[in-house]
PDB file of N, CA and C in Angstrom:
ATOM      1  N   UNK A   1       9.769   0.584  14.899  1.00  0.00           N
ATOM      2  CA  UNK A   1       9.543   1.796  14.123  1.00  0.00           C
ATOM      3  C   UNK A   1       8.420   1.563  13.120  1.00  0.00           C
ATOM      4  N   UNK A   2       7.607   2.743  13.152  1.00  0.00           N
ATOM      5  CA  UNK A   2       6.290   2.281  12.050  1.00  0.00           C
ATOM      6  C   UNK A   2       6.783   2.699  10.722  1.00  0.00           C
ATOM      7  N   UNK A   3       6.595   2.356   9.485  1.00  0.00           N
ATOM      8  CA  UNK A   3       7.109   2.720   8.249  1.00  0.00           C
ATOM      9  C   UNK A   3       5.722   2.709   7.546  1.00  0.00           C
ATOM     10  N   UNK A   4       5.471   3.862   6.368  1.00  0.00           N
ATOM     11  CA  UNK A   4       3.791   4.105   5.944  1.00  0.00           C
ATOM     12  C   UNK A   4       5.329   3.853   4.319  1.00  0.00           C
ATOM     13  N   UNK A   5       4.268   3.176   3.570  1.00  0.00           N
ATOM     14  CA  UNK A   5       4.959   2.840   2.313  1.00  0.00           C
ATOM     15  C   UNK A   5       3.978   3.899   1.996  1.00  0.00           C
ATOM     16  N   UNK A   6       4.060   4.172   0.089  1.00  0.00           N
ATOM     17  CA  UNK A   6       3.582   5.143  -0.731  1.00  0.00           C
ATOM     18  C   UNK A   6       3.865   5.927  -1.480  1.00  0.00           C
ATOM     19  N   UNK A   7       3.243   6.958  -2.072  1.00  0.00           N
ATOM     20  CA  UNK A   7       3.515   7.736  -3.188  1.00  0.00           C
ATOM     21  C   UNK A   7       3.249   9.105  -2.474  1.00  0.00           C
ATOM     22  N   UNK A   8       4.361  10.061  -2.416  1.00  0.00           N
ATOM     23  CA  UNK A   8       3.919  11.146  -1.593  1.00  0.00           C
ATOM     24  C   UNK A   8       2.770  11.807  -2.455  1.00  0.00           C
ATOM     25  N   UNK A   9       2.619  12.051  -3.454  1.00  0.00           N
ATOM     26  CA  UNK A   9       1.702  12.994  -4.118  1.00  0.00           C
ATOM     27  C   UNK A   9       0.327  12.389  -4.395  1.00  0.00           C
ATOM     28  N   UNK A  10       0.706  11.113  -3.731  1.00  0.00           N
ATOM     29  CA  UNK A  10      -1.124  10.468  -3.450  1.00  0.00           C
ATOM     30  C   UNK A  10      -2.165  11.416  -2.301  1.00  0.00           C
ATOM     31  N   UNK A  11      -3.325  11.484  -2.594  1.00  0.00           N
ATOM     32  CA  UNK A  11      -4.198  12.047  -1.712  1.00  0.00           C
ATOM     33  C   UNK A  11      -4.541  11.584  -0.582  1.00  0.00           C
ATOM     34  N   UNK A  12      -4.430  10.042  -0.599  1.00  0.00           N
ATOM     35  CA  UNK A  12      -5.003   9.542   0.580  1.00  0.00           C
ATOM     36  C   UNK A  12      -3.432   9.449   1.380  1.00  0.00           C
ATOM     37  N   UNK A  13      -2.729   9.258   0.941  1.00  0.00           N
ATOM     38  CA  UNK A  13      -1.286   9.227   1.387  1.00  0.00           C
ATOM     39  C   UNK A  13      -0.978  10.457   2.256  1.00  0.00           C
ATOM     40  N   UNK A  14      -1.228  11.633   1.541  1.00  0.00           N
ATOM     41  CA  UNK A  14      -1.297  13.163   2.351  1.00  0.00           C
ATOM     42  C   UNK A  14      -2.146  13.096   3.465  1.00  0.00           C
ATOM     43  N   UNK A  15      -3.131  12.416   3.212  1.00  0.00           N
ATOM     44  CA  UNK A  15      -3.973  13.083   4.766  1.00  0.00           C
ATOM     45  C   UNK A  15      -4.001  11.404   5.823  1.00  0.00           C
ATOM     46  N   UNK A  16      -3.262  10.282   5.535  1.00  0.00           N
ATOM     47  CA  UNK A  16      -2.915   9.557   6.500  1.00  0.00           C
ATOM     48  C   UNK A  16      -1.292  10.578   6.870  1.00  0.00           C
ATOM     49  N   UNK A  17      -0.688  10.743   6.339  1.00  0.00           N
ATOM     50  CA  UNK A  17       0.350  11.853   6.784  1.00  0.00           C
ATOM     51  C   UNK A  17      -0.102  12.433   7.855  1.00  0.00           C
ATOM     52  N   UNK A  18      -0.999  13.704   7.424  1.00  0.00           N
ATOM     53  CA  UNK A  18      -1.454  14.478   8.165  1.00  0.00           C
ATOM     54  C   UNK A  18      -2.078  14.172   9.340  1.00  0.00           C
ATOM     55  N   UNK A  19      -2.974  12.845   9.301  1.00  0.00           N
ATOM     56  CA  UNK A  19      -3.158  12.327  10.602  1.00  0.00           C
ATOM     57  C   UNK A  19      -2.235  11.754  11.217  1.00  0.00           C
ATOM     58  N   UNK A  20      -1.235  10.982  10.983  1.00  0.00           N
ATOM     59  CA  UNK A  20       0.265  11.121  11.568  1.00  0.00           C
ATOM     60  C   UNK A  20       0.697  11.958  13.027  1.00  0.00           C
ATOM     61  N   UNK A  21       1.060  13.288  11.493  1.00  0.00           N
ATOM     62  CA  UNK A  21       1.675  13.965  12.142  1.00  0.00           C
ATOM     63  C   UNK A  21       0.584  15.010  13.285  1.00  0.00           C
ATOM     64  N   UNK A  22      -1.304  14.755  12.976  1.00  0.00           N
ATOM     65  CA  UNK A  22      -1.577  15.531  14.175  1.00  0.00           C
ATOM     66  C   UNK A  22      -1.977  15.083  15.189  1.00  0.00           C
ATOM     67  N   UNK A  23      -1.439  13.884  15.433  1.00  0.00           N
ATOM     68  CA  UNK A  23      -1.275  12.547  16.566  1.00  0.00           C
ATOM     69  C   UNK A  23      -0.243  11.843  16.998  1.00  0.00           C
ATOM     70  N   UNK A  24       1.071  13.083  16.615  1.00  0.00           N
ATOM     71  CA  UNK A  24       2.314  13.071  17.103  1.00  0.00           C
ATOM     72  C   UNK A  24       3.041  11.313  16.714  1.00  0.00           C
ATOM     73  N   UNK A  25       2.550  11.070  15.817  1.00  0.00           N
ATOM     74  CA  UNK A  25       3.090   9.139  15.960  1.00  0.00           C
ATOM     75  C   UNK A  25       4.720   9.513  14.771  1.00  0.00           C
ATOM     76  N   UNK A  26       5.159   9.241  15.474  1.00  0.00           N
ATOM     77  CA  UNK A  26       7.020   9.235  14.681  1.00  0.00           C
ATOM     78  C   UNK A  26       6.549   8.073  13.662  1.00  0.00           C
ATOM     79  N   UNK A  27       7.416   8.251  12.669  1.00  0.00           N
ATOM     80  CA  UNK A  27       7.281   6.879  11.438  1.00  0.00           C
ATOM     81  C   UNK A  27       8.389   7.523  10.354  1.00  0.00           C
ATOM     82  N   UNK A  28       8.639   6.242   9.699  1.00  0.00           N
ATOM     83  CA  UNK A  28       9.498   6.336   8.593  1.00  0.00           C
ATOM     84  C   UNK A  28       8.469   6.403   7.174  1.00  0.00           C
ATOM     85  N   UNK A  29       8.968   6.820   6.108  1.00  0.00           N
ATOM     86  CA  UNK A  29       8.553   6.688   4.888  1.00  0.00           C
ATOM     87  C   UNK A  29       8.974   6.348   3.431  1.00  0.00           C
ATOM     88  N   UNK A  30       8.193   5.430   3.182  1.00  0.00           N
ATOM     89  CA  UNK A  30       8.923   4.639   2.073  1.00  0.00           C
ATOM     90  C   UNK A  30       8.220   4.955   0.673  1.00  0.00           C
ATOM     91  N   UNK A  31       8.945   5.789   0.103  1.00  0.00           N
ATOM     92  CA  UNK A  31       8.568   6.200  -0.983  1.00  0.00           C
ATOM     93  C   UNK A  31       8.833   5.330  -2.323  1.00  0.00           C
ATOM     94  N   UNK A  32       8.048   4.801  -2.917  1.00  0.00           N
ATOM     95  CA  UNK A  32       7.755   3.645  -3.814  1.00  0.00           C
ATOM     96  C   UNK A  32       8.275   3.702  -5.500  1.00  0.00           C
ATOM     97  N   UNK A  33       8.137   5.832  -5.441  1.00  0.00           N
ATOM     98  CA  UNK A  33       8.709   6.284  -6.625  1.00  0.00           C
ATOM     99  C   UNK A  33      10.351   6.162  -6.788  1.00  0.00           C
ATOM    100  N   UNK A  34      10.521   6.363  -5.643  1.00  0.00           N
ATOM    101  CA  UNK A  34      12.300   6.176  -4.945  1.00  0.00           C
ATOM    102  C   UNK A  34      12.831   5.555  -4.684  1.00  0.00           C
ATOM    103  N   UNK A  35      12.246   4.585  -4.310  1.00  0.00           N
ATOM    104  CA  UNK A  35      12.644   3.144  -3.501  1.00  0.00           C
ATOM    105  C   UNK A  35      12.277   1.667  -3.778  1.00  0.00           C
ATOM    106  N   UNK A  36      11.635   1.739  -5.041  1.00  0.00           N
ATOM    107  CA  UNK A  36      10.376   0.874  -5.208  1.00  0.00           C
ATOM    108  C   UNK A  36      10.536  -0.087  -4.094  1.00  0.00           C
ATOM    109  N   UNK A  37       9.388  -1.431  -4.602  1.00  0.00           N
ATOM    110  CA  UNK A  37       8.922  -2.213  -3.779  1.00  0.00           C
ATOM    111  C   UNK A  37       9.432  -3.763  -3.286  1.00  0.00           C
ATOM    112  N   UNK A  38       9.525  -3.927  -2.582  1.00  0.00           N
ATOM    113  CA  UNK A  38      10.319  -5.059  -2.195  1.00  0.00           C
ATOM    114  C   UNK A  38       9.480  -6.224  -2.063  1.00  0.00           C
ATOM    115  N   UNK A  39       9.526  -7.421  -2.746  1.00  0.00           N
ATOM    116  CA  UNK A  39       9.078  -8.466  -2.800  1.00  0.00           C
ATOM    117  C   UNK A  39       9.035  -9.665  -1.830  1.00  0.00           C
ATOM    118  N   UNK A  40       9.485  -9.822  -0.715  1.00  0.00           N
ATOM    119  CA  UNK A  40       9.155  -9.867   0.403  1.00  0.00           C
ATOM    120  C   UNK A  40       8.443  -9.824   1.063  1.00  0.00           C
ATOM    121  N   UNK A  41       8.525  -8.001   1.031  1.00  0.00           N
ATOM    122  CA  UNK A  41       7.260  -7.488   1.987  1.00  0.00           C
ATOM    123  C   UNK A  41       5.627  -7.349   1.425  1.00  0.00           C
ATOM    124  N   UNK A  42       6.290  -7.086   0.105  1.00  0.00           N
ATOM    125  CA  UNK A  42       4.915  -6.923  -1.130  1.00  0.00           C
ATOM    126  C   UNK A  42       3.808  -8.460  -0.659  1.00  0.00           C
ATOM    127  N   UNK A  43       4.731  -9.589  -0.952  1.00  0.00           N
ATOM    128  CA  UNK A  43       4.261 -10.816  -0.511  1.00  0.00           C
ATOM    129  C   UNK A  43       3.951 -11.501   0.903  1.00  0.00           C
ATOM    130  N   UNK A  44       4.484 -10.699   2.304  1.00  0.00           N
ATOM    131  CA  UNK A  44       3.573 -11.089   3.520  1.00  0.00           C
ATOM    132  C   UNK A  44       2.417  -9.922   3.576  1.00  0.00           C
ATOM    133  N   UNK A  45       2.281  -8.613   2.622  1.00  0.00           N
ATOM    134  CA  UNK A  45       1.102  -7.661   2.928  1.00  0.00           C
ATOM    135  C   UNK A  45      -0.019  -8.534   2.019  1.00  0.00           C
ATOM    136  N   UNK A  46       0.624  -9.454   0.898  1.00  0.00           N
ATOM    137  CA  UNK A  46      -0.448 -10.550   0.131  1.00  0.00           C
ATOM    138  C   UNK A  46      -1.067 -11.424   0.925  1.00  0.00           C
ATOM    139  N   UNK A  47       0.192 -12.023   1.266  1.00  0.00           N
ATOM    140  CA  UNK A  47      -0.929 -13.281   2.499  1.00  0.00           C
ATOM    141  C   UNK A  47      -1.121 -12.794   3.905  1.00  0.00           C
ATOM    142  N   UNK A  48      -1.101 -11.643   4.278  1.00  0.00           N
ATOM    143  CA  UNK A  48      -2.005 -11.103   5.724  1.00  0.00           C
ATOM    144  C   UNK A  48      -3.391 -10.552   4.822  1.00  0.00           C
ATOM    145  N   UNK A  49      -3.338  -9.574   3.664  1.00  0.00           N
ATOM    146  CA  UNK A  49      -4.625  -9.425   3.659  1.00  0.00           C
ATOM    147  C   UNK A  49      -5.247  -9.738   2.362  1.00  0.00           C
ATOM    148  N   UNK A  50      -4.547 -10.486   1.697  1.00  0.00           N
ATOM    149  CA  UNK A  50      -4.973 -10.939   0.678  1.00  0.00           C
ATOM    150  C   UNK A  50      -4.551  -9.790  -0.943  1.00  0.00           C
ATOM    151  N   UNK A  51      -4.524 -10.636  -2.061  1.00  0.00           N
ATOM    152  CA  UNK A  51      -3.558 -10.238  -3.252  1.00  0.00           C
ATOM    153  C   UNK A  51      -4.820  -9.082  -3.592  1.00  0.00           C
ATOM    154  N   UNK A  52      -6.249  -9.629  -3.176  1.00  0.00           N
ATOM    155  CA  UNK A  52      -7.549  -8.630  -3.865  1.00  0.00           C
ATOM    156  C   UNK A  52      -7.278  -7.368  -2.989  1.00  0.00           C
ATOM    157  N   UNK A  53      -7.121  -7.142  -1.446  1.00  0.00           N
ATOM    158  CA  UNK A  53      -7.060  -6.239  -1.022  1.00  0.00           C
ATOM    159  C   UNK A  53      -5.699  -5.144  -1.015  1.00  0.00           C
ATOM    160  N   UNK A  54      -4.813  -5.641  -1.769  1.00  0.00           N
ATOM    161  CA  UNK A  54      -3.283  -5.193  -1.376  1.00  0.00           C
ATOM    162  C   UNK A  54      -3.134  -4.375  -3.344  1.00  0.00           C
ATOM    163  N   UNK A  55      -3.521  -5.086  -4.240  1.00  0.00           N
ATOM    164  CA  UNK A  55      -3.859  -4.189  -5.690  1.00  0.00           C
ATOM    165  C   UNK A  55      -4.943  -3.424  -6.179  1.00  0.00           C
ATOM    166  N   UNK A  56      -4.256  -2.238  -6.255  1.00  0.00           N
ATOM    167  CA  UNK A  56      -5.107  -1.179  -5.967  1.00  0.00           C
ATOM    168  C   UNK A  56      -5.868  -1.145  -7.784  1.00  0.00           C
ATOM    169  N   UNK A  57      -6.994  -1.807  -7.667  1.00  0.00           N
ATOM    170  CA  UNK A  57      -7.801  -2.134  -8.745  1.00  0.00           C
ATOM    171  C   UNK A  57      -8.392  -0.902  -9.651  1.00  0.00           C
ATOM    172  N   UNK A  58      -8.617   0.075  -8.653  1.00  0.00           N
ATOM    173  CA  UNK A  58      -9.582   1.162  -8.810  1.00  0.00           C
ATOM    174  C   UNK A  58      -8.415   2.445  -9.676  1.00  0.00           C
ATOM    175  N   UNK A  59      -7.165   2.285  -9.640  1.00  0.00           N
ATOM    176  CA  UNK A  59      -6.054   3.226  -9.946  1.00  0.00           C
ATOM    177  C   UNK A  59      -5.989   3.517 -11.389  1.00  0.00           C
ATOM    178  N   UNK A  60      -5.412   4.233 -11.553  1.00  0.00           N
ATOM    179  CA  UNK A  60      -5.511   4.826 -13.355  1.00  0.00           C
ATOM    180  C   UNK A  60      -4.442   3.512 -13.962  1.00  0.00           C
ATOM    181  N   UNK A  61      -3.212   3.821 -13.561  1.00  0.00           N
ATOM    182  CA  UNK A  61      -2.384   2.087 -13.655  1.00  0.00           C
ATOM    183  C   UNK A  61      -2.543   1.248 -14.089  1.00  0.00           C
ATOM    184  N   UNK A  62      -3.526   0.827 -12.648  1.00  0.00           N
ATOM    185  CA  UNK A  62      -4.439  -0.402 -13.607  1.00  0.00           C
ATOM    186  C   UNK A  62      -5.839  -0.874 -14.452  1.00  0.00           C
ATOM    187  N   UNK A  63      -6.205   0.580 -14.594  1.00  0.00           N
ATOM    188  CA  UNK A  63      -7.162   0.234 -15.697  1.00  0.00           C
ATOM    189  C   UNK A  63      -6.489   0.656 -16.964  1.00  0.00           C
ATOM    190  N   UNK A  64      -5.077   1.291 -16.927  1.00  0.00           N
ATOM    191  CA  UNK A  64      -4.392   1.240 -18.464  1.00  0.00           C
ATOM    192  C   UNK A  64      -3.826   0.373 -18.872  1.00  0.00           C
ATOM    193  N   UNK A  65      -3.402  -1.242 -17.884  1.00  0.00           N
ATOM    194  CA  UNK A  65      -2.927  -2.237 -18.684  1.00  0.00           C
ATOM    195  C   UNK A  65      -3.977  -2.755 -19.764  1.00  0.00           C
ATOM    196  N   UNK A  66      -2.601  -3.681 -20.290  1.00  0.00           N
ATOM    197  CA  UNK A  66      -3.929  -4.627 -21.875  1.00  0.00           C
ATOM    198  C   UNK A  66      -4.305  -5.258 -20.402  1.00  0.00           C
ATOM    199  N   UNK A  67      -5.875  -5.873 -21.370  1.00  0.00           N
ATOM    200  CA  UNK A  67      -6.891  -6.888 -21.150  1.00  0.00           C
ATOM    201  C   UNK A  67      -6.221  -7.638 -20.690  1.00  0.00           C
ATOM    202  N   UNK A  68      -5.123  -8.636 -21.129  1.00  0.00           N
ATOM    203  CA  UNK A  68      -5.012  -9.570 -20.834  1.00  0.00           C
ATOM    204  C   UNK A  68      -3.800  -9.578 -19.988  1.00  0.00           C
ATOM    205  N   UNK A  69      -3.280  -8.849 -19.247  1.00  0.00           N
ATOM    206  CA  UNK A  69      -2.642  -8.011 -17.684  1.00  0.00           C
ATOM    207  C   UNK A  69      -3.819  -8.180 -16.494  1.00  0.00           C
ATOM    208  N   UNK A  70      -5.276  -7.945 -17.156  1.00  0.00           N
ATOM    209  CA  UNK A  70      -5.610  -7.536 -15.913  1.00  0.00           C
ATOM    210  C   UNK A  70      -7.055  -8.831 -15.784  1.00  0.00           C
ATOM    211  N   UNK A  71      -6.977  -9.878 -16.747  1.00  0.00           N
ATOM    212  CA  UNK A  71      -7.793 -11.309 -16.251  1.00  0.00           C
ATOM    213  C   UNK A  71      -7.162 -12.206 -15.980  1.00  0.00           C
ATOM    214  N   UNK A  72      -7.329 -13.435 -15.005  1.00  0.00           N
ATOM    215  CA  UNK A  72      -7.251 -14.062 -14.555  1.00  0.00           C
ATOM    216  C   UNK A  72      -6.109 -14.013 -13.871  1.00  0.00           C
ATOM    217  N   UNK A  73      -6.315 -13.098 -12.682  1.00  0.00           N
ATOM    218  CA  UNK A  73      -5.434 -12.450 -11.841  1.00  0.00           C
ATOM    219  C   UNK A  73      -5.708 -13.451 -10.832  1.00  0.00           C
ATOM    220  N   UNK A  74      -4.468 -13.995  -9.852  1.00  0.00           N
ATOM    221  CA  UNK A  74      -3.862 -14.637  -9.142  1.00  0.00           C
ATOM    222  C   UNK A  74      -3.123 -13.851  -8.028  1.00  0.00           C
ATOM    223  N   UNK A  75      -3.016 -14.684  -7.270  1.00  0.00           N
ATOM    224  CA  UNK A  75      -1.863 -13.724  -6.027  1.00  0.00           C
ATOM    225  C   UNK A  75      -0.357 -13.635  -6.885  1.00  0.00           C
ATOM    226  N   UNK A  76       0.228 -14.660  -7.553  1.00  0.00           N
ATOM    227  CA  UNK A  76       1.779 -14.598  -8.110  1.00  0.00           C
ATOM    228  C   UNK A  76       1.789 -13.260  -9.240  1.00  0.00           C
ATOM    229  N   UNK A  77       0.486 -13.363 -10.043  1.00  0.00           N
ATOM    230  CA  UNK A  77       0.270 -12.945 -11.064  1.00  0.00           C
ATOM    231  C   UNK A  77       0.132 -10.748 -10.698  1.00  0.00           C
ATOM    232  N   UNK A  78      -0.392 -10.666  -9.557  1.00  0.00           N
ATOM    233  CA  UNK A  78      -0.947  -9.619  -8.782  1.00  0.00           C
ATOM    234  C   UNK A  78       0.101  -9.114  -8.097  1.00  0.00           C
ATOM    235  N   UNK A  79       1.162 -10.383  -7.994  1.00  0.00           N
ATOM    236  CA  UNK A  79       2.715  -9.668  -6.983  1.00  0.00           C
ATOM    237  C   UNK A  79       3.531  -9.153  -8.019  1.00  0.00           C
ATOM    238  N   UNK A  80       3.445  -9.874  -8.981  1.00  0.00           N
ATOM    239  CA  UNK A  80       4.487  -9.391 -10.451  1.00  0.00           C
ATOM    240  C   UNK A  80       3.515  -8.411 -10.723  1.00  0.00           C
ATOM    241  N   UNK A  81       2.693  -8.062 -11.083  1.00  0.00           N
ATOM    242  CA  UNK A  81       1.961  -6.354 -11.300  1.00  0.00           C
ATOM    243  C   UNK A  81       2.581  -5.396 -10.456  1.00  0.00           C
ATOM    244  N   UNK A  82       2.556  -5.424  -9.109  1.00  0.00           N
ATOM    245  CA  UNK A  82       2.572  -4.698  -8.550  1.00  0.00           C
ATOM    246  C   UNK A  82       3.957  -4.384  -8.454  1.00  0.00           C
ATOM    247  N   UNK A  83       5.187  -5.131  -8.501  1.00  0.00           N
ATOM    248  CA  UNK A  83       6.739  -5.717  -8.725  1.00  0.00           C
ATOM    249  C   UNK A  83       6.947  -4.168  -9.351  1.00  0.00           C
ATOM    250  N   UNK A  84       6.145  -4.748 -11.002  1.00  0.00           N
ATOM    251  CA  UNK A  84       6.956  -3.580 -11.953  1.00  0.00           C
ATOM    252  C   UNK A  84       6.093  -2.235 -11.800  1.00  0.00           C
ATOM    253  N   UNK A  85       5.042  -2.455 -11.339  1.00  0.00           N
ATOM    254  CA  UNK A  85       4.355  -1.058 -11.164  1.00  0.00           C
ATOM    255  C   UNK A  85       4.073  -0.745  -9.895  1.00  0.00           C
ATOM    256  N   UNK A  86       4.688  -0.181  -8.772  1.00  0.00           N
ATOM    257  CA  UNK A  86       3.879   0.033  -7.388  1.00  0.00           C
ATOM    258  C   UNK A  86       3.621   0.977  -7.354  1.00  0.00           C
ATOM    259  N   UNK A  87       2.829   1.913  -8.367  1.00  0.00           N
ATOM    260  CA  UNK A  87       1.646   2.806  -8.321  1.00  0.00           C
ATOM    261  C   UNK A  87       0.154   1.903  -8.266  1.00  0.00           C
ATOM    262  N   UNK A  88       0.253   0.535  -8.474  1.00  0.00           N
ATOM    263  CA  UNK A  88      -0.839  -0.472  -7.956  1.00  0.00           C
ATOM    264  C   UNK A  88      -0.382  -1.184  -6.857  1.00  0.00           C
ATOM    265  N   UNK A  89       0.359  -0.668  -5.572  1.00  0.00           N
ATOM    266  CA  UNK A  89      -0.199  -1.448  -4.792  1.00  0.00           C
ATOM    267  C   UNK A  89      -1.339   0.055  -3.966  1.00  0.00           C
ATOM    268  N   UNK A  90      -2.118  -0.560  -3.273  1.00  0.00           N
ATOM    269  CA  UNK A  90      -2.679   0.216  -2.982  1.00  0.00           C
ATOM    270  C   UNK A  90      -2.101   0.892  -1.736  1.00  0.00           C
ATOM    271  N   UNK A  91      -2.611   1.815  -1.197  1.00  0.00           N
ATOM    272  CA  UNK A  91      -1.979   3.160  -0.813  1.00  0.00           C
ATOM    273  C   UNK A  91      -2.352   3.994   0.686  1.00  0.00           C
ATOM    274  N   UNK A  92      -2.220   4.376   1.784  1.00  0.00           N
ATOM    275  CA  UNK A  92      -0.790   3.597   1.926  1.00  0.00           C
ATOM    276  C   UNK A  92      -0.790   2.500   2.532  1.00  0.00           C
ATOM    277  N   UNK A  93       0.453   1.485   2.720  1.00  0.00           N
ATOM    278  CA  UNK A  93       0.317   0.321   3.704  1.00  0.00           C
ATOM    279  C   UNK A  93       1.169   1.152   4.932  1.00  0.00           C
ATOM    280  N   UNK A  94       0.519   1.065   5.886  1.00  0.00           N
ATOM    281  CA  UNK A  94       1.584   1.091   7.529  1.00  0.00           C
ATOM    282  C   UNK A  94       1.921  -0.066   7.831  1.00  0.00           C
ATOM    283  N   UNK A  95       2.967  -0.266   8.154  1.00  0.00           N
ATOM    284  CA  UNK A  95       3.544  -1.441   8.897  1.00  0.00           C
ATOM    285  C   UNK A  95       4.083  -0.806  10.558  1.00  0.00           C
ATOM    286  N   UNK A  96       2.952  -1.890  11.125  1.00  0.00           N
ATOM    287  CA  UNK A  96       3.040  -1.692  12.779  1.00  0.00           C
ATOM    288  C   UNK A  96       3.859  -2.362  13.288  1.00  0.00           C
ATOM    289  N   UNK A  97       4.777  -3.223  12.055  1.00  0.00           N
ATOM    290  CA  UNK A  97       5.070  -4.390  12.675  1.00  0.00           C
ATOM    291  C   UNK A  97       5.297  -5.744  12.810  1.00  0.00           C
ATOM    292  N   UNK A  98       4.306  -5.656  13.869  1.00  0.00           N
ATOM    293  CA  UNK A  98       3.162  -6.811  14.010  1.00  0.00           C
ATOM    294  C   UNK A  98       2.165  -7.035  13.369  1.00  0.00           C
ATOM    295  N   UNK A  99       1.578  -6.061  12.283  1.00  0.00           N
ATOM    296  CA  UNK A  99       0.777  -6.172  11.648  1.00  0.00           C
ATOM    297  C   UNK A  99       0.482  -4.899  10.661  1.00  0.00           C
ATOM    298  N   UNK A 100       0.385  -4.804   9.423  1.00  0.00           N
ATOM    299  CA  UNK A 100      -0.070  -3.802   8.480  1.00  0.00           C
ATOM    300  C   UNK A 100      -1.695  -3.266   8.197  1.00  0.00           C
ATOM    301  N   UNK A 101      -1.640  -2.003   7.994  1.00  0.00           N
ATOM    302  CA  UNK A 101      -2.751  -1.466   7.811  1.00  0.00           C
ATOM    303  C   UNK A 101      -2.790  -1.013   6.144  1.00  0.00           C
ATOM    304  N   UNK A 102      -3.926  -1.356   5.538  1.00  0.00           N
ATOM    305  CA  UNK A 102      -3.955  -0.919   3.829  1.00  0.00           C
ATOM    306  C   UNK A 102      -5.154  -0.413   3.715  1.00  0.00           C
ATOM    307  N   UNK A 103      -4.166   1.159   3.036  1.00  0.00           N
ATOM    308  CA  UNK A 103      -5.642   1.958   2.525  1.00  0.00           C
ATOM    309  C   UNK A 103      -5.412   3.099   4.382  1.00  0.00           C
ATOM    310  N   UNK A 104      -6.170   4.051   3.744  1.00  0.00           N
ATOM    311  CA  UNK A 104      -6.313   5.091   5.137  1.00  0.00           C
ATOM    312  C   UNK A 104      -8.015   5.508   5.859  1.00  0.00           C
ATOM    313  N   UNK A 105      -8.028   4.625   7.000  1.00  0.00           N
ATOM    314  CA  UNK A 105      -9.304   5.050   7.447  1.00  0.00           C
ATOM    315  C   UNK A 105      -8.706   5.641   8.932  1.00  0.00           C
ATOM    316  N   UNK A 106      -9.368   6.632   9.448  1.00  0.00           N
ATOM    317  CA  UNK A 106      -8.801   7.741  10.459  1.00  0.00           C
ATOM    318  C   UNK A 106      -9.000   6.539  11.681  1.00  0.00           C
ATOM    319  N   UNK A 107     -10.638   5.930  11.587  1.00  0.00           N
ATOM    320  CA  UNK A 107     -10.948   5.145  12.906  1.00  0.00           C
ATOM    321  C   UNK A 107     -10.034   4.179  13.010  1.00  0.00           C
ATOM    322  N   UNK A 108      -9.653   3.033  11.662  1.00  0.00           N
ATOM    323  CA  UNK A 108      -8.688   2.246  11.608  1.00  0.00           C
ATOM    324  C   UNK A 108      -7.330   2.693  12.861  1.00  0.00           C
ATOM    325  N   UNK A 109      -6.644   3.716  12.250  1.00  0.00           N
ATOM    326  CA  UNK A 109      -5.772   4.476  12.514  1.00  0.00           C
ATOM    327  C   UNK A 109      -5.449   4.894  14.006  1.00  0.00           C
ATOM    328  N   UNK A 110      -6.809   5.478  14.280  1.00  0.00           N
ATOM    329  CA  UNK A 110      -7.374   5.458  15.465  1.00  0.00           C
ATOM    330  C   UNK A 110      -7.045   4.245  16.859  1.00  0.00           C
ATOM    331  N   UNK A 111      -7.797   3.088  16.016  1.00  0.00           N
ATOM    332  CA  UNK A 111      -7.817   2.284  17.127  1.00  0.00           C
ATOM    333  C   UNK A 111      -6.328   1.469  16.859  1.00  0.00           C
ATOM    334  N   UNK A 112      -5.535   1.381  15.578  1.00  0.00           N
ATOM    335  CA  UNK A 112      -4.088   0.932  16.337  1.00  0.00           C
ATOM    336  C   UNK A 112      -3.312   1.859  16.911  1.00  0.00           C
ATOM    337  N   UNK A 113      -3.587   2.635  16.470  1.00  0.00           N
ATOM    338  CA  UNK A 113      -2.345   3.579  17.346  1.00  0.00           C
ATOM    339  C   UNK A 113      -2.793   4.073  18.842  1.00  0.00           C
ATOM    340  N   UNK A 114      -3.610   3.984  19.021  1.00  0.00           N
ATOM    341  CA  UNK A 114      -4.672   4.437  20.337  1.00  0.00           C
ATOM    342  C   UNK A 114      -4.368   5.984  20.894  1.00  0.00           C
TER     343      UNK A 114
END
């Protein structure tokens, strides 16, 4: 079963949805506001694509922590951010599985799901 983690009222979240659902692919959804995030999984989406690509840097979130939250960031340091806040992890992750997709690109999308 594919599961898309996220924040429903995210934008990019809505229109990987929408490509979803207009490419008929069934999936579960894990809503992050509801359910938060599980440390586990938070930590194999770290070491498949790395702690830089999995915290969503660019988010309002995390440019409102103090200074010293957001230097000398680490993968442990980047899993506990994201722990108490998963409005920074970035958005959405699919899990295929066998392998996760982070962030929504249609071609991405495209070529796993075929």
């Amino acid at each position: 079963m594919i599961t898309m983690y996220g924040i429903p009222n995210c934008d990019t979240v809505k229109k990987a949805r929408v490509w979803l659902d207009q490419h008929g692919v069934d999936y579960a959804f894990h809503d992050y506001k509801k359910a938060g995030a599980d440390r586990a999984k938070l930590e194999q989406w770290v070491d498949e694509h790395g702690w830089e690509t999995v915290l969503n840097r660019a988010g309002t979130t995390f440019k409102k922590l103090p200074d010293a939250d957001k230097t000398d960031l680490d993968r442990d340091k980047a899993v506990a951010l994201m722990l108490t806040q998963p409005s920074m992890i970035k958005r959405p992750v699919l899990d295929l599985g066998d392998r996760r997709l982070v962030g929504f690109k249609p071609e991405a999308y495209a070529a796993a799901l075929g």
